[in-house]
N, C-alpha and C. Protein backbone atom coordinates (compact mmCIF):
# COMPACT_ATOMS: atom_id res chain seq x y z
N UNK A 1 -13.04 0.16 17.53
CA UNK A 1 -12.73 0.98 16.37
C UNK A 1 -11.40 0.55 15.77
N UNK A 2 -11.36 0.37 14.77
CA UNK A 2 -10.03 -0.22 13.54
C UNK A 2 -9.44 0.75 13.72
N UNK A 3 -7.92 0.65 13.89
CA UNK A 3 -6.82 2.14 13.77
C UNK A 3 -6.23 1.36 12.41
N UNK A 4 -6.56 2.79 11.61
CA UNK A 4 -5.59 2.38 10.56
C UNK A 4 -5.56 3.70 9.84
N UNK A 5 -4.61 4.09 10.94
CA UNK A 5 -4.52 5.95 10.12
C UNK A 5 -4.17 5.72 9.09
N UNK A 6 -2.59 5.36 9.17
CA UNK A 6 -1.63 4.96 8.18
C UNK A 6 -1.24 3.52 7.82
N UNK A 7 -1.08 2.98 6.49
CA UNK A 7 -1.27 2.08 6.34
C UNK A 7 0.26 1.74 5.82
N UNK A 8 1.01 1.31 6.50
CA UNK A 8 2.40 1.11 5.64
C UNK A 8 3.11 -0.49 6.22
N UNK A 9 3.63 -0.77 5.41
CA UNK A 9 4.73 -2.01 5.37
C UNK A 9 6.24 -1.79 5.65
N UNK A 10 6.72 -1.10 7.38
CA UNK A 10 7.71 -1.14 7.47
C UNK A 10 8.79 -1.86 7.12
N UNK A 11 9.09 -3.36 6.72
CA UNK A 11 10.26 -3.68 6.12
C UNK A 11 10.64 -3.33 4.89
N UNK A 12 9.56 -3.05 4.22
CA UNK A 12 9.61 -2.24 2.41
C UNK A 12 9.56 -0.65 2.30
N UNK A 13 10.13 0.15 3.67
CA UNK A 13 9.55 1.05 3.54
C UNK A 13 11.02 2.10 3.56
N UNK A 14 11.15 2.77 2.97
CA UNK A 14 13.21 4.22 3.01
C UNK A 14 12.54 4.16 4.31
N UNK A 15 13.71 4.17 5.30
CA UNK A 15 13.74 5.38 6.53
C UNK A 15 13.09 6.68 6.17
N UNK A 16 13.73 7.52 5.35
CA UNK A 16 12.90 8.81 5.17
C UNK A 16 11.36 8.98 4.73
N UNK A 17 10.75 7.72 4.26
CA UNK A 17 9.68 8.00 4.29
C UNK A 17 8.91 7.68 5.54
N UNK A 18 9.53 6.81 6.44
CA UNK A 18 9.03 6.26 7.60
C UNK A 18 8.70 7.60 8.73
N UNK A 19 10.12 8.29 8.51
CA UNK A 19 10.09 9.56 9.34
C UNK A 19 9.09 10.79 9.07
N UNK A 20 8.91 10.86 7.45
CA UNK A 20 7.71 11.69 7.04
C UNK A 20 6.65 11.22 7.31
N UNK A 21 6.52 9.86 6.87
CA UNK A 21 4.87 9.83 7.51
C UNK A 21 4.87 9.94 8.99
N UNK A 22 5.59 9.68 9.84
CA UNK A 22 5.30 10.27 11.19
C UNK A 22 5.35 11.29 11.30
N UNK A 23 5.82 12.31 11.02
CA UNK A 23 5.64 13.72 11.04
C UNK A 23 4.36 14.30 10.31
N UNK A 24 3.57 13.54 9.76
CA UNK A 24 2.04 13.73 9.05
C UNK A 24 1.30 13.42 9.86
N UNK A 25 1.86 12.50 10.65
CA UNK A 25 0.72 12.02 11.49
C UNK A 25 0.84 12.72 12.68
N UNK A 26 1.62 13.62 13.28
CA UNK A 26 2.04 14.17 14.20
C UNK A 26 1.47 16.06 13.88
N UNK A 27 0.96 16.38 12.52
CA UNK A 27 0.98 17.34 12.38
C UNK A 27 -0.23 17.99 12.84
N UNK A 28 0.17 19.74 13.26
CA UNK A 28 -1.08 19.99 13.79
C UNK A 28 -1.38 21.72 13.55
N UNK A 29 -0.66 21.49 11.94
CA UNK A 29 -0.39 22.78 11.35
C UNK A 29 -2.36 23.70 11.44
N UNK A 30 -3.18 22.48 11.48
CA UNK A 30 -4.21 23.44 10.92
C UNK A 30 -5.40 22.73 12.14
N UNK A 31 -4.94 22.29 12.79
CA UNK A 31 -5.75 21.55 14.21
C UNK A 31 -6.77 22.62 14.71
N UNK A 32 -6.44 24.03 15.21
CA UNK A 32 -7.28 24.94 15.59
C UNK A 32 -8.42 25.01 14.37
N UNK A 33 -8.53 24.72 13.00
CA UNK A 33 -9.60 24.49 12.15
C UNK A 33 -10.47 23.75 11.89
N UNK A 34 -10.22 22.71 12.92
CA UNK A 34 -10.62 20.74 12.53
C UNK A 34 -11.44 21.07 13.71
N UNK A 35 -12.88 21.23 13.51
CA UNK A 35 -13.67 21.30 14.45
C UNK A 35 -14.24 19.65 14.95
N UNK A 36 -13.67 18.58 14.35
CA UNK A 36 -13.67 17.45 14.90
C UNK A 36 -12.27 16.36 14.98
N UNK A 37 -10.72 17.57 15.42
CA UNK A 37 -9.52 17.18 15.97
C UNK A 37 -8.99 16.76 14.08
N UNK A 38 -7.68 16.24 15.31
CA UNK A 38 -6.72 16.26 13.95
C UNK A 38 -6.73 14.21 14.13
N UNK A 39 -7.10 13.87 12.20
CA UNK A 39 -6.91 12.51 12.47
C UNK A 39 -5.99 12.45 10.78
N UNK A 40 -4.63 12.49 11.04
CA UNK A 40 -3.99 12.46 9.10
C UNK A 40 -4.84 11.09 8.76
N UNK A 41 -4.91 11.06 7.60
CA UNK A 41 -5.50 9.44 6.81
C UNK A 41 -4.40 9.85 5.64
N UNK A 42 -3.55 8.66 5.72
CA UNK A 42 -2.78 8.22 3.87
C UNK A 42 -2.22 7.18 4.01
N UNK A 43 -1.97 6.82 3.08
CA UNK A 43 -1.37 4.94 2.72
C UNK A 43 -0.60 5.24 1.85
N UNK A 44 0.73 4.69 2.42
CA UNK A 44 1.62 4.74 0.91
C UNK A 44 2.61 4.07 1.27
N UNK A 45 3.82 3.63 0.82
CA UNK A 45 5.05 2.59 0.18
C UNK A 45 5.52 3.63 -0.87
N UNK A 46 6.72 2.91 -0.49
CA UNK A 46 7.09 3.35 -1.94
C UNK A 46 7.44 2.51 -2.75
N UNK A 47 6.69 1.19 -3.15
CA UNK A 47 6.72 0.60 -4.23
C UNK A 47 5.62 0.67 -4.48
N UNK A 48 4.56 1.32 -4.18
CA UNK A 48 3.52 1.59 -4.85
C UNK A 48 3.55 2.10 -6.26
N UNK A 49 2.44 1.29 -7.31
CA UNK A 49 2.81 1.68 -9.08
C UNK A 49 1.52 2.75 -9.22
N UNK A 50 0.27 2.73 -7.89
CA UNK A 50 -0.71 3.54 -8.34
C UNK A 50 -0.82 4.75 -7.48
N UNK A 51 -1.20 5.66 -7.72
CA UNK A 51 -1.37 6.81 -6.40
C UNK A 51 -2.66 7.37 -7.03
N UNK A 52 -3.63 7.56 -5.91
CA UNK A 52 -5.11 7.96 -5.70
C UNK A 52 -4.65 9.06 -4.87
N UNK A 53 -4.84 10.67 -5.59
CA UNK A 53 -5.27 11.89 -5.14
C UNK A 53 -6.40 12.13 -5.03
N UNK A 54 -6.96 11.93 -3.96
CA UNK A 54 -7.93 12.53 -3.52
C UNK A 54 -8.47 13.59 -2.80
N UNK A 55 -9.41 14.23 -2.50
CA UNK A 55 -9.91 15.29 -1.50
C UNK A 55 -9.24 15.68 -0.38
N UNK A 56 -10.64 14.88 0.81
CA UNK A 56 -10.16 15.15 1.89
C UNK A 56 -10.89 14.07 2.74
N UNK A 57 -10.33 13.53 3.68
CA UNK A 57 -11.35 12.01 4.27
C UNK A 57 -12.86 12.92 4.71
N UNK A 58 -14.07 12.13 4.23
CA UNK A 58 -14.86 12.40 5.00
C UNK A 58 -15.46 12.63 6.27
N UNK A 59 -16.46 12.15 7.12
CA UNK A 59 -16.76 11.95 8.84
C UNK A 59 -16.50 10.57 8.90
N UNK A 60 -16.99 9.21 8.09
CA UNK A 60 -16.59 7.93 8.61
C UNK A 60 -15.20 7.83 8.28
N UNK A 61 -14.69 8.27 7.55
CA UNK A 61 -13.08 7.75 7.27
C UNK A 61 -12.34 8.51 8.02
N UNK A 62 -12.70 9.81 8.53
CA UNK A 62 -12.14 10.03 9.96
C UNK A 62 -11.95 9.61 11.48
N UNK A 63 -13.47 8.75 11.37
CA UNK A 63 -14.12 7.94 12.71
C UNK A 63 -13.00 6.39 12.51
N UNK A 64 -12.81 6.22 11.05
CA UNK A 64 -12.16 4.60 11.63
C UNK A 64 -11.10 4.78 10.89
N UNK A 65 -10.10 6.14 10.43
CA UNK A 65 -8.82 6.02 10.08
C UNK A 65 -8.62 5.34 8.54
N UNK A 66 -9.69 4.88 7.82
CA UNK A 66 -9.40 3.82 6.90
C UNK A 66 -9.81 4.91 5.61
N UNK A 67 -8.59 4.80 4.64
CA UNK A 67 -9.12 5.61 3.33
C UNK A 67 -10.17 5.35 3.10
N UNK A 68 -11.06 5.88 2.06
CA UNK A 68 -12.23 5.43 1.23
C UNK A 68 -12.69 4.37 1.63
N UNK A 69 -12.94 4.39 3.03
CA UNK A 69 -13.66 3.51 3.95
C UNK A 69 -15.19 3.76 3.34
N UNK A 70 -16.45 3.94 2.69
CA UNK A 70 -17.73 4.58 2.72
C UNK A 70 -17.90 4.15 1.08
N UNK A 71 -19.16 4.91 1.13
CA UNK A 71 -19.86 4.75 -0.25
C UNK A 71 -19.25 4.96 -1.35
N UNK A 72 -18.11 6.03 -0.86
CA UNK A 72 -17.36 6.65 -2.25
C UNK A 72 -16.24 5.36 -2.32
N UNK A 73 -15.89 5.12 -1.50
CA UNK A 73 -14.87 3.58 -1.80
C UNK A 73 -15.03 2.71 -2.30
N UNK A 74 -16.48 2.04 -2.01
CA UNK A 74 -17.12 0.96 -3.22
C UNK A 74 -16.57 1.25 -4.16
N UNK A 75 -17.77 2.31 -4.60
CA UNK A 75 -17.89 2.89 -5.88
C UNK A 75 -16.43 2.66 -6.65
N UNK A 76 -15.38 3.52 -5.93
CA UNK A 76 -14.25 3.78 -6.59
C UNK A 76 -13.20 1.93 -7.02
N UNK A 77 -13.88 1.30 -6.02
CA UNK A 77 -13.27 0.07 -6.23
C UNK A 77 -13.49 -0.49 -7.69
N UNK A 78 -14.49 -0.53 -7.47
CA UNK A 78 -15.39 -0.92 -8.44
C UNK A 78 -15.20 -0.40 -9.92
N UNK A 79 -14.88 1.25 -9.70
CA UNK A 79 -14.38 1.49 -10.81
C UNK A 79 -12.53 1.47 -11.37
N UNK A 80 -12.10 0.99 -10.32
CA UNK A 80 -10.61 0.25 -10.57
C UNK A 80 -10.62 -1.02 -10.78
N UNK A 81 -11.92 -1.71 -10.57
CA UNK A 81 -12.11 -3.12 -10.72
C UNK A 81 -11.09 -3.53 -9.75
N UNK A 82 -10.95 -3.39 -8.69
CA UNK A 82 -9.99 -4.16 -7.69
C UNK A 82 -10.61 -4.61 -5.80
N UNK A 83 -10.15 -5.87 -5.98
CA UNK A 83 -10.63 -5.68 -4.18
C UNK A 83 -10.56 -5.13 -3.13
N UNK A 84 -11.16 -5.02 -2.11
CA UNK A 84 -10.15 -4.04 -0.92
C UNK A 84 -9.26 -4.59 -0.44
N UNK A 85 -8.31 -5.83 -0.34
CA UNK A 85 -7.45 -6.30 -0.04
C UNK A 85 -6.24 -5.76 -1.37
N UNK A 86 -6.59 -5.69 -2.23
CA UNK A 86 -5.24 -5.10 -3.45
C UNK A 86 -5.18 -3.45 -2.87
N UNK A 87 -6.94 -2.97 -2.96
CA UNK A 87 -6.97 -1.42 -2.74
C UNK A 87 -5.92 -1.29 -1.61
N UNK A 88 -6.39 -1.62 -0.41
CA UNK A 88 -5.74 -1.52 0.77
C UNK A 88 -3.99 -2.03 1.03
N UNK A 89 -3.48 -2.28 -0.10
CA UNK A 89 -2.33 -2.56 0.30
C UNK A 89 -1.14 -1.70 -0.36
N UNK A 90 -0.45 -1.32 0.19
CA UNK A 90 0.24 0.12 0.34
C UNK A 90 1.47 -0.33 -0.98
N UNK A 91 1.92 -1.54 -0.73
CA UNK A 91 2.77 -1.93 -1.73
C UNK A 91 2.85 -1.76 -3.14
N UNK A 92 1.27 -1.59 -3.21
CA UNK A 92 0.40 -1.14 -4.87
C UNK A 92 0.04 -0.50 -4.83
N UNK A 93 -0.92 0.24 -3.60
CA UNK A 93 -1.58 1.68 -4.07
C UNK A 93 -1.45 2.41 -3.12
N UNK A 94 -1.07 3.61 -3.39
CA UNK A 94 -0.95 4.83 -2.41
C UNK A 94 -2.12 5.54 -2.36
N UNK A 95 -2.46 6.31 -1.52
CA UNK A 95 -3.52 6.92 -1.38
C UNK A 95 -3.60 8.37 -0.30
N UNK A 96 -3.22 9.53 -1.41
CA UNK A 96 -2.37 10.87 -0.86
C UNK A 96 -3.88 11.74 -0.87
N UNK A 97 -4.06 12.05 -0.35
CA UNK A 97 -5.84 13.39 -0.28
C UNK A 97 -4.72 14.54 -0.36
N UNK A 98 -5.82 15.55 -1.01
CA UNK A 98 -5.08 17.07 -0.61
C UNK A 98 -5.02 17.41 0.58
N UNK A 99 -6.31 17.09 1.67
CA UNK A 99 -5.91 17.04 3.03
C UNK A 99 -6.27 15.84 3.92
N UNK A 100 -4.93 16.00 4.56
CA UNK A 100 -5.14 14.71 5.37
C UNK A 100 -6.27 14.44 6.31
N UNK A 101 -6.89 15.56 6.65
CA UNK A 101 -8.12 15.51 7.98
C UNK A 101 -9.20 15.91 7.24
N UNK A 102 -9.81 15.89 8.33
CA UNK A 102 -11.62 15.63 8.02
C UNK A 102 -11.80 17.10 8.32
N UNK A 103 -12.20 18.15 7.22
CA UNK A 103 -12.51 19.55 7.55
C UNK A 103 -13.33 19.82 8.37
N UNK A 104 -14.75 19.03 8.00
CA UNK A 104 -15.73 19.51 8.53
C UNK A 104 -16.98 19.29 7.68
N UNK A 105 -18.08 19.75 8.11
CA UNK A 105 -19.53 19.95 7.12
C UNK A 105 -19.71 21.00 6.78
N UNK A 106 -20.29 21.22 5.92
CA UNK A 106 -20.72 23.20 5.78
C UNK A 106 -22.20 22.49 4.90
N UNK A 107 -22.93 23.65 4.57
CA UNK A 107 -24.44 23.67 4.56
C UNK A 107 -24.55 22.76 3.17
N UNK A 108 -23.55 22.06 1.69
CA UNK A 108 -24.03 21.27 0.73
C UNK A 108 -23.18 20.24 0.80
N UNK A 109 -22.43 19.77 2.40
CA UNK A 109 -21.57 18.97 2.04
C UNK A 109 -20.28 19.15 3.32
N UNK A 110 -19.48 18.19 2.58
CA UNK A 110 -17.86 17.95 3.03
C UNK A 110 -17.36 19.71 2.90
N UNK A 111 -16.88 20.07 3.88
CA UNK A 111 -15.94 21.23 3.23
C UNK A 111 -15.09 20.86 2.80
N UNK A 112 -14.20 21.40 1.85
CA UNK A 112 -13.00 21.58 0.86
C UNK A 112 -11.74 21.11 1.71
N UNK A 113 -10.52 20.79 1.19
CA UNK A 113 -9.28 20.43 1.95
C UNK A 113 -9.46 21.74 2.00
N UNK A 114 -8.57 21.69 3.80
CA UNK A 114 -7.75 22.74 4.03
C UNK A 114 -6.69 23.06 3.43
N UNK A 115 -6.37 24.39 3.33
CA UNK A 115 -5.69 25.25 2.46
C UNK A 115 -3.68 24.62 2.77
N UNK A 116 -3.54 24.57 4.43
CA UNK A 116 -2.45 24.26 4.44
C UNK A 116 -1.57 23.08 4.45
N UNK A 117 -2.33 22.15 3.96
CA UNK A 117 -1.89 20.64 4.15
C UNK A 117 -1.04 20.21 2.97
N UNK A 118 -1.51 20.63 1.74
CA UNK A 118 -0.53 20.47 0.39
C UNK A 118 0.59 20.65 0.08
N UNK A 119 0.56 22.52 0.46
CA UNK A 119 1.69 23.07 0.42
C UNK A 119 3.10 22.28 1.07
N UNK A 120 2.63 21.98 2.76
CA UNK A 120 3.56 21.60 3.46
C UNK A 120 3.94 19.96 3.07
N UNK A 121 3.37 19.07 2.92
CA UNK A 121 3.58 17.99 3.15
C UNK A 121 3.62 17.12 1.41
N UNK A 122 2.77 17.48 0.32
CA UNK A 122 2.46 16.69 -0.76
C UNK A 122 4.16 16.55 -2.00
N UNK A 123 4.45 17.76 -1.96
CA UNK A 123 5.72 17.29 -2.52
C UNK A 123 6.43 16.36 -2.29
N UNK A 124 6.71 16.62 -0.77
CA UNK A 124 7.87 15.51 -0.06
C UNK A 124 7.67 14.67 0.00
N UNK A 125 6.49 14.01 -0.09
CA UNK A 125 5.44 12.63 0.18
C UNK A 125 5.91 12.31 -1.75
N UNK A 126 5.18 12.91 -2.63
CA UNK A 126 5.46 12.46 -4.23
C UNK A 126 6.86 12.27 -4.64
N UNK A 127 7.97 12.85 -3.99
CA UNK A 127 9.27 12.47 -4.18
C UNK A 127 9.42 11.48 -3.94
N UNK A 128 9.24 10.79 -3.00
CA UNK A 128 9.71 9.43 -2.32
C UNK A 128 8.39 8.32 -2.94
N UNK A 129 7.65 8.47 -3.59
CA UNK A 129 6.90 7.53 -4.74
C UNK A 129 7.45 7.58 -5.53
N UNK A 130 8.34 7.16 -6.16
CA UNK A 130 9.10 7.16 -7.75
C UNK A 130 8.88 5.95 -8.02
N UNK A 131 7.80 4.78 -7.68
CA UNK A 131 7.40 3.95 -8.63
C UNK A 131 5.99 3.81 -9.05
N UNK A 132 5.45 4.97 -8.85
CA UNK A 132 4.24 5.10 -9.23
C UNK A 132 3.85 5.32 -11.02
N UNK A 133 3.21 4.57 -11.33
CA UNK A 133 3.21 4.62 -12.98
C UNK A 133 1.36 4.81 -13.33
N UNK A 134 0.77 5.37 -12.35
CA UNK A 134 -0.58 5.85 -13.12
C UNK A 134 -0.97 6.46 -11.75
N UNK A 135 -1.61 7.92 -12.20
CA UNK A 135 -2.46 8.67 -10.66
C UNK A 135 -3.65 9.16 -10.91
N UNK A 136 -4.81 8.07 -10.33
CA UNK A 136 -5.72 8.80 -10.64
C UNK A 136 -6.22 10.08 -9.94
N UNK A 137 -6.56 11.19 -10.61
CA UNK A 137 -6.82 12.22 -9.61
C UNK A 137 -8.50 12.63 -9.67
N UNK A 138 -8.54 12.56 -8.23
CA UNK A 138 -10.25 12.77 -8.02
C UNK A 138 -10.88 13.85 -7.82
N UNK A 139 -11.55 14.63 -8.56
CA UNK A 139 -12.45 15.84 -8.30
C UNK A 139 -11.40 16.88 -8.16
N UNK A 140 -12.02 18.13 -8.49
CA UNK A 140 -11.57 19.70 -8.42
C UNK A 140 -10.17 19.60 -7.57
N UNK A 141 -10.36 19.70 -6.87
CA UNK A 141 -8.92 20.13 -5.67
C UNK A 141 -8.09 19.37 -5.65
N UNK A 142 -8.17 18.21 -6.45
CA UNK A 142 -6.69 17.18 -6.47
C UNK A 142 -6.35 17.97 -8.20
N UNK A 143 -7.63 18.05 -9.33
CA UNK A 143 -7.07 18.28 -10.62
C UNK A 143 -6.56 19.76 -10.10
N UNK A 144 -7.15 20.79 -9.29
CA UNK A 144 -5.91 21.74 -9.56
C UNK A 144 -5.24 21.82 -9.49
N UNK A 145 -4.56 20.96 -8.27
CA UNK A 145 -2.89 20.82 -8.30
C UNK A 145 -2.29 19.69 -9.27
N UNK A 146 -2.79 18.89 -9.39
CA UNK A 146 -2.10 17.74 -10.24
C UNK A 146 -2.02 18.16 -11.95
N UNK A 147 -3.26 18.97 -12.36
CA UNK A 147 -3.42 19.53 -13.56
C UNK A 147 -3.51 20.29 -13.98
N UNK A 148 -2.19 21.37 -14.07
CA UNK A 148 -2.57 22.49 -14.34
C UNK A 148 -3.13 23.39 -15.42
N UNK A 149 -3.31 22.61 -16.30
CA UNK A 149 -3.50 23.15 -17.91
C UNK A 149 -4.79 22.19 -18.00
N UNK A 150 -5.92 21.33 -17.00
CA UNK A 150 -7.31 21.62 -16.59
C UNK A 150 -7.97 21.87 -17.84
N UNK A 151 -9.45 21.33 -17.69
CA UNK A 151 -10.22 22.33 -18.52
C UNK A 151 -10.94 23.05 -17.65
N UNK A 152 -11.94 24.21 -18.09
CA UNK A 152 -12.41 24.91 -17.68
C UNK A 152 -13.36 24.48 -16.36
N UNK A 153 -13.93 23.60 -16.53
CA UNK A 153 -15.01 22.67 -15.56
C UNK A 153 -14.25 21.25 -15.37
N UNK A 154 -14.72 20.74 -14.14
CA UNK A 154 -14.48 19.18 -13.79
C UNK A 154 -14.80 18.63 -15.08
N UNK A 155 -16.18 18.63 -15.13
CA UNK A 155 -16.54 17.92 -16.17
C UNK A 155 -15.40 18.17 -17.66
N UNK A 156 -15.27 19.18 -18.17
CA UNK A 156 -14.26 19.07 -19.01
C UNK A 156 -13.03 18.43 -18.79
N UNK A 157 -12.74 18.64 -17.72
CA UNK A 157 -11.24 18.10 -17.48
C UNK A 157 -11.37 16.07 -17.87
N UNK A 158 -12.71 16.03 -17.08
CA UNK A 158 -12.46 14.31 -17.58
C UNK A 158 -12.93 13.79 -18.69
N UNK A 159 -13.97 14.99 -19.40
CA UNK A 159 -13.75 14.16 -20.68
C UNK A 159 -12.67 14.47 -21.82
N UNK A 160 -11.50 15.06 -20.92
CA UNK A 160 -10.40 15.41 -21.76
C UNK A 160 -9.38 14.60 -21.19
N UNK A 161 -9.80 13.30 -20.49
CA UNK A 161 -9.01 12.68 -19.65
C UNK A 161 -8.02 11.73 -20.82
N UNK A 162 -8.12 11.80 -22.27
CA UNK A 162 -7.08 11.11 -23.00
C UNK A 162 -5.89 12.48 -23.30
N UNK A 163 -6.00 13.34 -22.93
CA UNK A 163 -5.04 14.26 -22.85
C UNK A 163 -3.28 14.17 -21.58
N UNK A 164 -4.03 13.46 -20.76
CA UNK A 164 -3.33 12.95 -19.73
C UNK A 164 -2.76 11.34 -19.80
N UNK A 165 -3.72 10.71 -20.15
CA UNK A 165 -3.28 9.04 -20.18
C UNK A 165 -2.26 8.50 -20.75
N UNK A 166 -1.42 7.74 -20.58
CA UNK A 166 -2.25 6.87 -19.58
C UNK A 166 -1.35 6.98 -18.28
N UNK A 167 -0.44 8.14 -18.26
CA UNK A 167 0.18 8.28 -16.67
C UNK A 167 -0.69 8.28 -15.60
N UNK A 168 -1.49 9.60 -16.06
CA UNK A 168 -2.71 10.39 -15.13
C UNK A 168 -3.83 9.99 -15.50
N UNK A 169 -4.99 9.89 -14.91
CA UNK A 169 -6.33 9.92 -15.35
C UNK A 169 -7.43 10.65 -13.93
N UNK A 170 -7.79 11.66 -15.02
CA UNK A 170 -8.52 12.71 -13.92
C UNK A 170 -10.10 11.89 -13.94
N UNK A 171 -10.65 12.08 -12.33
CA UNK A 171 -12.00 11.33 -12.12
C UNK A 171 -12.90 12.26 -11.82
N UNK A 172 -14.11 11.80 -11.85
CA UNK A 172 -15.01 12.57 -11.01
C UNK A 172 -14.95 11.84 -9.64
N UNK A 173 -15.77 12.81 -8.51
CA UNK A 173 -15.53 11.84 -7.01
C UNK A 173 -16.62 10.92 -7.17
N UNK A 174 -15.96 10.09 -6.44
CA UNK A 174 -17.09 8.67 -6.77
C UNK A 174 -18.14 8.78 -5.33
N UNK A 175 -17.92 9.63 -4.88
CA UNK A 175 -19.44 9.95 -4.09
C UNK A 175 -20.93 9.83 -4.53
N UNK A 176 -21.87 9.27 -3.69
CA UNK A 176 -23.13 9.21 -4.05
C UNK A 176 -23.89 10.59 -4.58
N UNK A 177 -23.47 11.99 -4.17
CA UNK A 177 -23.54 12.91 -3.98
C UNK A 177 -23.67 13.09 -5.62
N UNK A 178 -22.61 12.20 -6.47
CA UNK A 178 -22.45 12.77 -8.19
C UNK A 178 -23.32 11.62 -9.10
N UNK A 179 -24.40 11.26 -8.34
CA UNK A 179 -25.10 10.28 -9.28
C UNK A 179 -26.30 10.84 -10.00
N UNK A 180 -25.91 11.94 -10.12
CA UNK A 180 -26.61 13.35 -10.93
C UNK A 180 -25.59 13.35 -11.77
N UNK A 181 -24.09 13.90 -11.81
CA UNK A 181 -23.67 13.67 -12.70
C UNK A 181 -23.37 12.93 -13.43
N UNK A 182 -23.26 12.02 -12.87
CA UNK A 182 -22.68 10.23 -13.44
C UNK A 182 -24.17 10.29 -14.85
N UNK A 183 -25.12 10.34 -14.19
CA UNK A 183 -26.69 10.02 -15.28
C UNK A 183 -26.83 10.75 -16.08
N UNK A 184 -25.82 12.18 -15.94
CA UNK A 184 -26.44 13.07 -16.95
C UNK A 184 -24.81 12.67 -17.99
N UNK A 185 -24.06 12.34 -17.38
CA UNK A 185 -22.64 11.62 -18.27
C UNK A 185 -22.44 10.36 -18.79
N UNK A 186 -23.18 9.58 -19.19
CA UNK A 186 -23.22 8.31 -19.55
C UNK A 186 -21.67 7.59 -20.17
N UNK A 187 -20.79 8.63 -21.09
CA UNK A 187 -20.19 8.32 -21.73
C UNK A 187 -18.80 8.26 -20.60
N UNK A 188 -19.34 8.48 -19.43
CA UNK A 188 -18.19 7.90 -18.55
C UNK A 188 -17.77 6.38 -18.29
N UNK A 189 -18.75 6.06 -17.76
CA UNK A 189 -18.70 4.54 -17.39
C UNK A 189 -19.16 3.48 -18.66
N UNK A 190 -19.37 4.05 -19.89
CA UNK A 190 -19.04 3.46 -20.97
C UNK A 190 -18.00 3.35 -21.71
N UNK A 191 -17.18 4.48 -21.42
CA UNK A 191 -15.97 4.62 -22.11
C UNK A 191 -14.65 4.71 -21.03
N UNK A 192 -14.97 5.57 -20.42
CA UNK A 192 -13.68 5.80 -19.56
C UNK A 192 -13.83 4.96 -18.26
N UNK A 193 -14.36 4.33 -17.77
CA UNK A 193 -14.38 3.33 -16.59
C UNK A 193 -14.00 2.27 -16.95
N UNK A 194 -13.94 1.67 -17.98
CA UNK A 194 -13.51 0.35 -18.95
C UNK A 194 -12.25 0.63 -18.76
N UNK A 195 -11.99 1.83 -19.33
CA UNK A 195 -10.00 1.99 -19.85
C UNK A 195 -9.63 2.21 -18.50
N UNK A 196 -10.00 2.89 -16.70
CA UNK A 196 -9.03 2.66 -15.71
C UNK A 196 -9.00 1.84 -15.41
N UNK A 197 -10.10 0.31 -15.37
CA UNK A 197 -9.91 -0.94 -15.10
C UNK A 197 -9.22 -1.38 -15.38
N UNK A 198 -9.04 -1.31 -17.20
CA UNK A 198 -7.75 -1.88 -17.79
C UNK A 198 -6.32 -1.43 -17.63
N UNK A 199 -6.27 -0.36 -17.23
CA UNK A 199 -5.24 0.47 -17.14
C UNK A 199 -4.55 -0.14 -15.44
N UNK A 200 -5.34 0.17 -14.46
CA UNK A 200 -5.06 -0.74 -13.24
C UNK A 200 -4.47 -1.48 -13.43
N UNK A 201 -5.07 -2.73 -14.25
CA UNK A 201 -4.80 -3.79 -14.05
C UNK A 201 -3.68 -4.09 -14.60
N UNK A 202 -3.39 -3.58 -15.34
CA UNK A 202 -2.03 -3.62 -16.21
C UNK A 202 -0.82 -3.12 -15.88
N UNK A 203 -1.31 -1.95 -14.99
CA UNK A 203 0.02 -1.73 -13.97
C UNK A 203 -0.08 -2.69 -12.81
N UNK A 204 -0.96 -2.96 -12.25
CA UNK A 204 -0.68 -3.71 -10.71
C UNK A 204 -0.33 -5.37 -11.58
N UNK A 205 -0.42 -6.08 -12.87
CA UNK A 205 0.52 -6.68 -13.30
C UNK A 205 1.69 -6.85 -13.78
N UNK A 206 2.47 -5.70 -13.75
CA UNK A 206 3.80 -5.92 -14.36
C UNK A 206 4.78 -6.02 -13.21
């Protein structure tokens, strides 16, 4: 099994962030809830220019520690247009979930991040990124905190995603799970999957 809770580049890395992410990885604020243990998953630097808010790791990205290890990772590559060797490297992209562990299943799915993982840990973690210059944020529970003025539905929020750009750009989750929505949204990946490619790419070049 690959360990790669955390993915960081200690010689590029503040002391203080070195010490926070060990204390993430050490945390066990909500462990009595994790009916399959406590495993944190995040990647970050702080010369990272991109940060991916996401959910919460699924069951395989809990089993091998690796972000968007699964179907939803393709996908999402794919729609950054980038390899997993750029994805995966902390120097360029961070990769913060609302919760760090794997909740659990419940009867249509992934359960939701846990409630206490944000509060405690996501500020202090976004302070110490100050070279991040675009975040994409994925599905409901990253746009409520990242967006507070939202539209009413997911779906609104991203096709109001030029309201935000080009700092932020709110996503749908690139789970197999939304290829119902994706078909009934066409004007996503015609319009707005073009512009985060370009948008990527234009930050991970400068």
């Amino acid at each position: 099994m690959r360990q790669h809770r955390v993915s960081i580049k200690p010689q590029s890395v503040e002391p203080d962030l070195i010490a926070l992410i060990g204390e993430v990885r050490n945390c066990q604020i909500c462990a009595a809830h994790l009916p399959h243990g406590v495993r944190p998953v995040v990647q970050a630097s702080p010369s990272a220019r991109i940060m991916i808010a996401g959910q919460a790791p699924g069951r395989r990205v809990h089993e091998t520690g690796v972000p968007f290890d699964d179907p939803s990772g393709d996908r999402l590559r794919a729609w950054m247009g980038v390899s997993r060797d750029i994805f995966y490297d902390p120097e360029r992209i961070a990769i913060l979930p609302m919760g760090f562990c794997f909740p659990g299943t419940g009867k249509s799915g992934d359960l939701p991040p846990r409630g206490e993982c944000a509060p405690k840990w996501r500020k202090l973690l976004l302070d110490r990124l100050r070279c991040v210059e675009l975040t994409l944020v994925i599905g409901q529970h990253a746009q409520a905190w990242h967006l507070p003025r939202r539209g009413r539905t997911l779906t609104d929020t991203v096709k109001s995603w030029q309201d935000y750009a080009p700092d932020v750009i709110p996503l749908p989750h690139p789970s197999p799970r939304n290829n119902i929505w994706l078909s009934r949204n066409p004007w996503f990946e015609e319009t707005l999957q073009p512009y985060v490619a370009e948008r990527v790419r234009a930050v991970l070049e400068r």
